[in-house]
N, C-alpha and C. Protein backbone atom coordinates (compact mmCIF):
# COMPACT_ATOMS: atom_id res chain seq x y z
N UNK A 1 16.44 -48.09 28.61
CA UNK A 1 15.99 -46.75 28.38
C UNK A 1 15.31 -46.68 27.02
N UNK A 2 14.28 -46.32 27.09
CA UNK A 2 13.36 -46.17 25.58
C UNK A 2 13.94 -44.86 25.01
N UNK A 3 13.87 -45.47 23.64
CA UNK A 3 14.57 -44.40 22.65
C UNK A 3 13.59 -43.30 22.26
N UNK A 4 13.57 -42.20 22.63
CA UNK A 4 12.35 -41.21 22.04
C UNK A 4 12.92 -40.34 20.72
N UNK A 5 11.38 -40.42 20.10
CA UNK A 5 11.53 -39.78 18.58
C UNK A 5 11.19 -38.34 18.90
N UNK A 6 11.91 -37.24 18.00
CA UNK A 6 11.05 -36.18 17.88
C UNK A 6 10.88 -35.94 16.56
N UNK A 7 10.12 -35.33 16.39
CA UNK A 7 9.30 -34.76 15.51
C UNK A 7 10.09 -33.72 15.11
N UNK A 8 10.17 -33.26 13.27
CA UNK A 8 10.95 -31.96 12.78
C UNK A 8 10.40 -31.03 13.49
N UNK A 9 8.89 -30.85 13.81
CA UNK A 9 8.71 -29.91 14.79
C UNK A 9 9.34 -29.49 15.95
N UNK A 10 9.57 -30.44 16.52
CA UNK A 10 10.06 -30.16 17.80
C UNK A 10 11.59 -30.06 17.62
N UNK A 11 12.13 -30.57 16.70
CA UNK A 11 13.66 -30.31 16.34
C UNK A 11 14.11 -28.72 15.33
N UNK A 12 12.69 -28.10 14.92
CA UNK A 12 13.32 -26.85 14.21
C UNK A 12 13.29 -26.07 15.58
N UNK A 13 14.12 -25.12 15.27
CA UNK A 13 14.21 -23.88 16.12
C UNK A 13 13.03 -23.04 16.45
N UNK A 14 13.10 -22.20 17.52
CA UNK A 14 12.03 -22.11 18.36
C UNK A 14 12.07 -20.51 17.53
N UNK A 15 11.14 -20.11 16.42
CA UNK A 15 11.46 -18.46 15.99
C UNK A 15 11.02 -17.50 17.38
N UNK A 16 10.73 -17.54 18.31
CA UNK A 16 10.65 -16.47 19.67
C UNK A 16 12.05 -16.28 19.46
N UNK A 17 12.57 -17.82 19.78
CA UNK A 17 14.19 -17.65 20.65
C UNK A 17 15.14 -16.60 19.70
N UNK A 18 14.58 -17.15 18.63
CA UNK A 18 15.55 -16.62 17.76
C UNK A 18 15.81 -14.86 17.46
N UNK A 19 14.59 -14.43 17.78
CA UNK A 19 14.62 -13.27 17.53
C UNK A 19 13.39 -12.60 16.20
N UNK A 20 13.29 -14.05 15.22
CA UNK A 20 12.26 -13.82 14.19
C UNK A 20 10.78 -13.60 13.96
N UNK A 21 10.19 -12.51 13.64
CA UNK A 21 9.16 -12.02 13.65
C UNK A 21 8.44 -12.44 12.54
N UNK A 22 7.37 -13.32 12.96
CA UNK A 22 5.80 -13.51 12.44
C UNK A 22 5.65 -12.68 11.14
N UNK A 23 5.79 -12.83 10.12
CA UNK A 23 5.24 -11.58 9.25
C UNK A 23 3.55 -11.30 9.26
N UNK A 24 3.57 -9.83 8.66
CA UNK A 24 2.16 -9.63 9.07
C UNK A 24 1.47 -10.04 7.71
N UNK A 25 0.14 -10.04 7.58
CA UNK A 25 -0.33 -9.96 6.49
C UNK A 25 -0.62 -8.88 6.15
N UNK A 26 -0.34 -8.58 4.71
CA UNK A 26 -0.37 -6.92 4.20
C UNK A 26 -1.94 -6.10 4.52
N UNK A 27 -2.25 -5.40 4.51
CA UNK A 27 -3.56 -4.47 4.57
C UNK A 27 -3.93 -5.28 3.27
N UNK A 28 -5.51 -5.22 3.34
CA UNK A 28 -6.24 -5.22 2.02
C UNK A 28 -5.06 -5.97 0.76
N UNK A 29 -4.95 -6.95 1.31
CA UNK A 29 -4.28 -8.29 0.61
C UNK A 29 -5.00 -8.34 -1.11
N UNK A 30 -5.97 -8.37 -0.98
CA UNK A 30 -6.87 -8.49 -2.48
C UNK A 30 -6.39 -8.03 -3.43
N UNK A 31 -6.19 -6.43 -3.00
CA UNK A 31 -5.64 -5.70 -4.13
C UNK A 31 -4.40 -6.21 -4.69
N UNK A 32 -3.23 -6.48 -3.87
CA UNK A 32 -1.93 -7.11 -4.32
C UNK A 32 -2.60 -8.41 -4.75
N UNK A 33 -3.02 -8.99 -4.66
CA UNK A 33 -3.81 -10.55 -5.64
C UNK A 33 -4.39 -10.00 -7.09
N UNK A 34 -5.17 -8.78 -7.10
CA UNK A 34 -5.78 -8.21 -8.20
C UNK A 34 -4.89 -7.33 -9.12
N UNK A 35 -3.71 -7.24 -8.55
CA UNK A 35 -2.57 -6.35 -9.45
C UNK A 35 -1.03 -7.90 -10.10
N UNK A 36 -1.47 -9.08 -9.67
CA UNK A 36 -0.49 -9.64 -9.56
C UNK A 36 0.29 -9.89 -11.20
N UNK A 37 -0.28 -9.78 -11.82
CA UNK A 37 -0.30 -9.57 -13.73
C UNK A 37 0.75 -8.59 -13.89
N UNK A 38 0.99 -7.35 -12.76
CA UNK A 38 1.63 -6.37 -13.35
C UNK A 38 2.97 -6.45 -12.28
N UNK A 39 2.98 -7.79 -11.96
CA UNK A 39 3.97 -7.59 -10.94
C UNK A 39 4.69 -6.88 -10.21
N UNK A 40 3.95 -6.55 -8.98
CA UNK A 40 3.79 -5.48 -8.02
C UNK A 40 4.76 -5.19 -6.75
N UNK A 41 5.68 -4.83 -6.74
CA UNK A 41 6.61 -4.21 -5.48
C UNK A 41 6.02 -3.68 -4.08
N UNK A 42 6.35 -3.87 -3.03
CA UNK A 42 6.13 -3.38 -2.27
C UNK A 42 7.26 -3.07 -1.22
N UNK A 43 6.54 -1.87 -0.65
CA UNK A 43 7.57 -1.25 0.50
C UNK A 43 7.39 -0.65 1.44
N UNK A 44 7.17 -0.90 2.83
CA UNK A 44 6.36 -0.29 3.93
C UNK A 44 6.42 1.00 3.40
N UNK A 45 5.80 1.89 4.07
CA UNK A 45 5.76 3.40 3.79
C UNK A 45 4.94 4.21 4.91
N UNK A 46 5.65 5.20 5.97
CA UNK A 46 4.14 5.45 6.97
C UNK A 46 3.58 4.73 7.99
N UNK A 47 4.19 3.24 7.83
CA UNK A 47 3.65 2.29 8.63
C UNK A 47 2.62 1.86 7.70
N UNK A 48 2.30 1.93 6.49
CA UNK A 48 1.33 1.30 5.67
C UNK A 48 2.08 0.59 4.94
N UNK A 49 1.71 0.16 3.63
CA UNK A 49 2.59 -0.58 2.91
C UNK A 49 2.30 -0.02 1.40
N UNK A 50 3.30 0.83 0.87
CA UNK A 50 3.30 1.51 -0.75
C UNK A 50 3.71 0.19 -1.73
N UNK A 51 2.77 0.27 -3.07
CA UNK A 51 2.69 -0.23 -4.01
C UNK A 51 3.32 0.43 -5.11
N UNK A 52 4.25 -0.47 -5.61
CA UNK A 52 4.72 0.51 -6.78
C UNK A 52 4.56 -0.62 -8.18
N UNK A 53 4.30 -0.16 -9.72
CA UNK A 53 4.21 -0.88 -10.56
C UNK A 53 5.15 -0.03 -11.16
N UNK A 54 7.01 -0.86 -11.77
CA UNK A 54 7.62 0.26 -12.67
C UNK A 54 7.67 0.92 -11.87
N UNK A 55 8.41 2.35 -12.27
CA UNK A 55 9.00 3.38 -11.38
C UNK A 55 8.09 3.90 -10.54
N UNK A 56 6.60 3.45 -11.07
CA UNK A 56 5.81 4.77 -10.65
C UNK A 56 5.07 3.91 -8.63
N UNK A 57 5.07 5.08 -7.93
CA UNK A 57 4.46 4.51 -6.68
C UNK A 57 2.76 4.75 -7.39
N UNK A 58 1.97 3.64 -7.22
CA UNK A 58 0.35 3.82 -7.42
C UNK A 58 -0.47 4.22 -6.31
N UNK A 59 -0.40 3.09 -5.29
CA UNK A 59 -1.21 2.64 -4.26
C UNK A 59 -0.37 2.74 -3.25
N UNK A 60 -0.92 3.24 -1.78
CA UNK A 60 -0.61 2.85 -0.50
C UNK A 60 -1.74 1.65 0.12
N UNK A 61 -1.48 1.02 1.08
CA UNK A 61 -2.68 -0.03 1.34
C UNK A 61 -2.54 0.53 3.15
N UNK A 62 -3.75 1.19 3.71
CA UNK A 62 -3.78 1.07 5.17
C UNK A 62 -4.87 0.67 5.57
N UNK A 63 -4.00 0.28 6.93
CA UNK A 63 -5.24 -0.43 8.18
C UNK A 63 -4.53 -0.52 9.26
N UNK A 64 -4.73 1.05 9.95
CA UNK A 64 -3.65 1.32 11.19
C UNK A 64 -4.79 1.80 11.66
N UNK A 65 -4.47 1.34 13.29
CA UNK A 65 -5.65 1.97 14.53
C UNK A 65 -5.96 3.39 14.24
N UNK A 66 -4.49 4.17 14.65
CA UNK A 66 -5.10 5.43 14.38
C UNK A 66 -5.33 6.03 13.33
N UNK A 67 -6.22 7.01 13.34
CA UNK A 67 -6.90 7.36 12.32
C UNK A 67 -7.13 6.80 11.89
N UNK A 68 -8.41 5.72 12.00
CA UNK A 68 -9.31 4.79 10.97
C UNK A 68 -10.13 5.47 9.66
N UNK A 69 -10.27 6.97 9.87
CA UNK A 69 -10.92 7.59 8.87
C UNK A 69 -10.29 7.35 7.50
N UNK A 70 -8.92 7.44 7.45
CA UNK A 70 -8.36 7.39 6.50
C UNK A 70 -7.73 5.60 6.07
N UNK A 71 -8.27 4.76 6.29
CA UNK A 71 -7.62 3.21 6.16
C UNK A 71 -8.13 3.12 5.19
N UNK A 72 -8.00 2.19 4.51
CA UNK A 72 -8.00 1.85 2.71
C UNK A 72 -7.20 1.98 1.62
N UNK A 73 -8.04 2.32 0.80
CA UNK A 73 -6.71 2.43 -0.45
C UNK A 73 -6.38 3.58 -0.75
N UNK A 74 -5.16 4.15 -0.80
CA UNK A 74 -4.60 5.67 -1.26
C UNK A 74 -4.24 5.55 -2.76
N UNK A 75 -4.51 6.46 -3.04
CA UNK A 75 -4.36 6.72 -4.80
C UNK A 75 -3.42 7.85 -4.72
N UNK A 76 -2.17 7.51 -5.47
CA UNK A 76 -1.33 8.42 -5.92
C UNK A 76 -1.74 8.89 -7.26
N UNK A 77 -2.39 10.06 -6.86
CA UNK A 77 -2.65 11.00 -8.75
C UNK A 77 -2.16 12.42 -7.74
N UNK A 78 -2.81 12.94 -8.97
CA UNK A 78 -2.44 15.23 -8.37
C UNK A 78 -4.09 15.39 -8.88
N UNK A 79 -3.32 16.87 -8.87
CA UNK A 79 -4.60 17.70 -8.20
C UNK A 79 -5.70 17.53 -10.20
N UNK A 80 -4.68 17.75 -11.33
CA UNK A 80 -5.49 18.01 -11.70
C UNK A 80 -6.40 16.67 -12.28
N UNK A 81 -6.10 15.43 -12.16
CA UNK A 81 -6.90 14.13 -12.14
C UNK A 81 -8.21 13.88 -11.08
N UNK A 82 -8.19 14.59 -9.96
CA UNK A 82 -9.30 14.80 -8.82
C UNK A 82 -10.34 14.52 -9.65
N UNK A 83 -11.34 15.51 -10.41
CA UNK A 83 -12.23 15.67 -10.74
C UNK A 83 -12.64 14.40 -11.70
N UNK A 84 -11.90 13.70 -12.67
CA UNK A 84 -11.95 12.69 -13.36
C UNK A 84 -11.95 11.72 -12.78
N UNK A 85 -11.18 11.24 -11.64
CA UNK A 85 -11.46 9.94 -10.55
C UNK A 85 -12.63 10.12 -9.71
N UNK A 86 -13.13 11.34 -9.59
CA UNK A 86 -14.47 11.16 -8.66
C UNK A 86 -15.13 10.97 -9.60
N UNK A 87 -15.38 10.79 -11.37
CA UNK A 87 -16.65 10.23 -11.56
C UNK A 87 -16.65 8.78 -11.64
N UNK A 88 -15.28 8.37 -11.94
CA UNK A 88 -15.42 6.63 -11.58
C UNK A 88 -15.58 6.00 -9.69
N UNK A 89 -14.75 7.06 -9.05
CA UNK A 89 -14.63 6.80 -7.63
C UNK A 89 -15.61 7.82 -7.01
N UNK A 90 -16.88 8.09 -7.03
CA UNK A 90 -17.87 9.08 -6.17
C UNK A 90 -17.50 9.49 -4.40
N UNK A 91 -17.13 7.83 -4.31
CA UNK A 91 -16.59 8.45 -2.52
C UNK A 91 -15.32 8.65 -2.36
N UNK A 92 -14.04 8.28 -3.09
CA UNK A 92 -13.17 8.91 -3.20
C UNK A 92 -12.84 10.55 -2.60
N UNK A 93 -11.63 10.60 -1.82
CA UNK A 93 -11.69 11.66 -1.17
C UNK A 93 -10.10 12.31 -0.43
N UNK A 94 -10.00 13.57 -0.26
CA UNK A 94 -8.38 13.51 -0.09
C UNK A 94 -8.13 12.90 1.62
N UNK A 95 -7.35 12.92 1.74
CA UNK A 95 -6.90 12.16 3.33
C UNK A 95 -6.95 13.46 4.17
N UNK A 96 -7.67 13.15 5.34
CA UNK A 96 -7.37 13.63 6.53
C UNK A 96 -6.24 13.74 7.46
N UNK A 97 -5.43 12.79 7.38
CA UNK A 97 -4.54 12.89 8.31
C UNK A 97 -3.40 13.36 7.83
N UNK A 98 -3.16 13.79 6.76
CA UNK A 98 -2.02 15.25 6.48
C UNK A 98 -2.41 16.33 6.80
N UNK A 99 -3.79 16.66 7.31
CA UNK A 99 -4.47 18.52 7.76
C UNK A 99 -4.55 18.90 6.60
N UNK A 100 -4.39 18.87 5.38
CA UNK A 100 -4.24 19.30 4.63
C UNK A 100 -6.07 19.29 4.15
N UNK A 101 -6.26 20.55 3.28
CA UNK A 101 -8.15 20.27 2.89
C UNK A 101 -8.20 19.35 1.82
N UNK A 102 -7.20 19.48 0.85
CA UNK A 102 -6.90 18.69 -0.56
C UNK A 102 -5.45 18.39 -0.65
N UNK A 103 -5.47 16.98 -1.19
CA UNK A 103 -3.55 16.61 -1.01
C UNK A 103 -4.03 15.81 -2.74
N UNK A 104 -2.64 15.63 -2.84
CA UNK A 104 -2.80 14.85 -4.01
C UNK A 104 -3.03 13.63 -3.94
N UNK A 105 -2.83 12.81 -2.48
CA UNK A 105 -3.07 11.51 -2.27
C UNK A 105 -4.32 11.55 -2.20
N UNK A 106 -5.49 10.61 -2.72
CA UNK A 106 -6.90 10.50 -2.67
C UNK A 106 -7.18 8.66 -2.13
N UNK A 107 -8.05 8.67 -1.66
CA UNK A 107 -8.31 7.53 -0.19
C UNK A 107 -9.90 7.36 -0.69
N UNK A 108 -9.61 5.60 -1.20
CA UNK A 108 -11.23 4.96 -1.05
C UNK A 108 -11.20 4.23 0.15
N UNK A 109 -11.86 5.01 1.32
CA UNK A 109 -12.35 4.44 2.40
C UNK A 109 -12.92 3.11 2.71
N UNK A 110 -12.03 2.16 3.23
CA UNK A 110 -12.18 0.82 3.98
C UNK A 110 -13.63 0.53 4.56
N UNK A 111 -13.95 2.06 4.97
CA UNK A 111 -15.47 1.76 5.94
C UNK A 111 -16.95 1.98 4.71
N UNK A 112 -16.58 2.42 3.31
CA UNK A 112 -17.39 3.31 2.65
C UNK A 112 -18.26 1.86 2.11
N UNK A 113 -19.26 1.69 1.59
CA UNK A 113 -19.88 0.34 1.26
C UNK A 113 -19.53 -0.29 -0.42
N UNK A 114 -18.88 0.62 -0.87
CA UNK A 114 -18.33 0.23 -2.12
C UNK A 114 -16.71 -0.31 -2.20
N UNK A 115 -16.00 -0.36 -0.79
CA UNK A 115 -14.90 -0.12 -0.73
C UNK A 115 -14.19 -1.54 -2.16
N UNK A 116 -14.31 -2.62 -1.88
CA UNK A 116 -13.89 -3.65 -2.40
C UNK A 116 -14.30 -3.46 -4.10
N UNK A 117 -15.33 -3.24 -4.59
CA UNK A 117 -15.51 -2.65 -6.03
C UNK A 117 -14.68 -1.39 -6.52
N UNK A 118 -14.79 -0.59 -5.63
CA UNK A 118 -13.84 0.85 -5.79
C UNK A 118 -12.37 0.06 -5.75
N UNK A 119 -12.09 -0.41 -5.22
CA UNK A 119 -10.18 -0.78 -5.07
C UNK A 119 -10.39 -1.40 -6.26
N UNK A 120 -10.58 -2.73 -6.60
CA UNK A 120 -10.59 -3.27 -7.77
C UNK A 120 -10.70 -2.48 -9.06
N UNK A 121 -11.79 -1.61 -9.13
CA UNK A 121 -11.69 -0.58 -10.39
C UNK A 121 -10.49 0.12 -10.41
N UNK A 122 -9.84 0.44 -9.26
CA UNK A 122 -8.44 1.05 -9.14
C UNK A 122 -7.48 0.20 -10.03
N UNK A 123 -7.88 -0.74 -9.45
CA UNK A 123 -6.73 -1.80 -9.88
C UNK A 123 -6.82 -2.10 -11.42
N UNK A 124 -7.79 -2.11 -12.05
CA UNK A 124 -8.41 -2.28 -13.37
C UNK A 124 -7.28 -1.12 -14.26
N UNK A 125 -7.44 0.11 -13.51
CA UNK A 125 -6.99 1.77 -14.10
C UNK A 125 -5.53 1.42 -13.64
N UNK A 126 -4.79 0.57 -12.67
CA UNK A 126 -3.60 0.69 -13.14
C UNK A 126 -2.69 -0.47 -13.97
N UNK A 127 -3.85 -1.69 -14.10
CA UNK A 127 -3.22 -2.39 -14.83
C UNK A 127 -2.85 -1.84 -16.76
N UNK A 128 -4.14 -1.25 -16.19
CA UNK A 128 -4.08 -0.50 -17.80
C UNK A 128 -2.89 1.12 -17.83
N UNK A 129 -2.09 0.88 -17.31
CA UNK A 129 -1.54 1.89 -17.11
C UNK A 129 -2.54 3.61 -17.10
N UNK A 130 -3.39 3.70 -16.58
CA UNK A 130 -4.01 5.13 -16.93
C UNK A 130 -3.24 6.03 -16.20
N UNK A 131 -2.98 6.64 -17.20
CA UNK A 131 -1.91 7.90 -16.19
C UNK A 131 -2.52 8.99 -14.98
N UNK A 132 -3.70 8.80 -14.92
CA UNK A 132 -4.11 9.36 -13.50
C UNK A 132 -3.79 9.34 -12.20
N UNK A 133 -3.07 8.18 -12.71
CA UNK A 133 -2.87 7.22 -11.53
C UNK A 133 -1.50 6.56 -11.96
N UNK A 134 -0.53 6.88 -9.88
CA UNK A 134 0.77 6.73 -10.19
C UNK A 134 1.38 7.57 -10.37
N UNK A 135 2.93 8.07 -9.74
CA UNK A 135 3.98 9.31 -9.46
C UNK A 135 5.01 8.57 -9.20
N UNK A 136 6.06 9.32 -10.10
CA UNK A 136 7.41 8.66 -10.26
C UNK A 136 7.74 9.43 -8.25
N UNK A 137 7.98 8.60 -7.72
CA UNK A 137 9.05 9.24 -7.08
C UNK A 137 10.05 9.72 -7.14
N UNK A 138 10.52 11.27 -6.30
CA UNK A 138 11.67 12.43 -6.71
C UNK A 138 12.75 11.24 -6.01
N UNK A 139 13.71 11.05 -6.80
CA UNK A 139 15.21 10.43 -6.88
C UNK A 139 15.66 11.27 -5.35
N UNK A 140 16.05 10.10 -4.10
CA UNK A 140 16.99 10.96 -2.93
C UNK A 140 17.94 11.26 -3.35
N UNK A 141 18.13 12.68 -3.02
CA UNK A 141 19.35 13.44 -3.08
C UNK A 141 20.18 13.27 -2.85
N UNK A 142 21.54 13.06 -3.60
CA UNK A 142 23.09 13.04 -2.83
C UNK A 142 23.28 14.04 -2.55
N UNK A 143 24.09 14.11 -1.37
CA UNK A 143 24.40 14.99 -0.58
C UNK A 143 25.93 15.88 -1.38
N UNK A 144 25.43 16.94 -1.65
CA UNK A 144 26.23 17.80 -1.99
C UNK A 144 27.71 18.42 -1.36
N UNK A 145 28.37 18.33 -2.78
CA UNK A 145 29.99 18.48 -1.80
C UNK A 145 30.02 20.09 -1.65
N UNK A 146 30.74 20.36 -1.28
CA UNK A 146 30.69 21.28 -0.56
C UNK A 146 32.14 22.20 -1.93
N UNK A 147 32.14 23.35 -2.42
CA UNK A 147 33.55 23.93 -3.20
C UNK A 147 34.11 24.76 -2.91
N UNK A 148 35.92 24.57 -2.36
CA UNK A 148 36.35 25.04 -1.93
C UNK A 148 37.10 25.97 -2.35
């Protein structure tokens, strides 16, 4: 009887069987390459994936079927930074898919022809910490006892 070899391939475990899922590659990967200096957190969010540098959340990164209008990069600023990011970001714009006419989240569009220069300048404004950009997230609430 001939002795057969296998291969570590064929001797690691089969990840289907196992149950283990493929990871995906993040949306708009670049940007997390172009922030990597400020060593960057991430955490799904939405089904997108939120960027946080330090406490503060900066960036969301999407590229979900629906609603393609809104895929790209989300900028966490408020309302009153708007006007100062549209003169560095011109197509910059609030998101559609909250209904909302103006949100504080602002979206350089994936489809817009500057998209990859616009994210990077983002990225430029948060390595430098510019406070336009970036919101502490509100602390979840413990649940309150109740006094009897």
């Amino acid at each position: 009887m001939a002795n057969i070899r296998r291969t570590k391939k064929e001797l690691a475990p089969d990840p289907v069987l196992l149950g283990v899922r493929k990871r995906k590659v993040p949306p708009h990967e670049f940007v997390l390459e172009a922030l990597a200096e400020v060593e960057p957190r991430t955490n799904p969010m939405f089904g997108c994936l939120a960027v946080y540098v330090g406490e503060k959340i900066v960036l969301i990164l999407r590229d979900r079927p629906k609603y393609p209008k809104d895929n790209g990069v989300w900028i966490a600023t408020t309302l009153e930074h708007h006007k100062s990011l549209r003169r560095e970001f011109p197509n910059m714009r609030s998101l559609g898919l909250f209904g909302k006419k103006v949100t504080g989240w602002q979206v350089l569009a994936a489809d817009a022809a500057d998209f990859e220069e616009a994210a990077l300048r983002a990225c430029e404004l948060v390595i430098a910490r510019d406070p336009r950009i970036g919101k502490v997230p509100k602390a979840k609430g413990r649940s309150k006892k109740v006094k009897k």
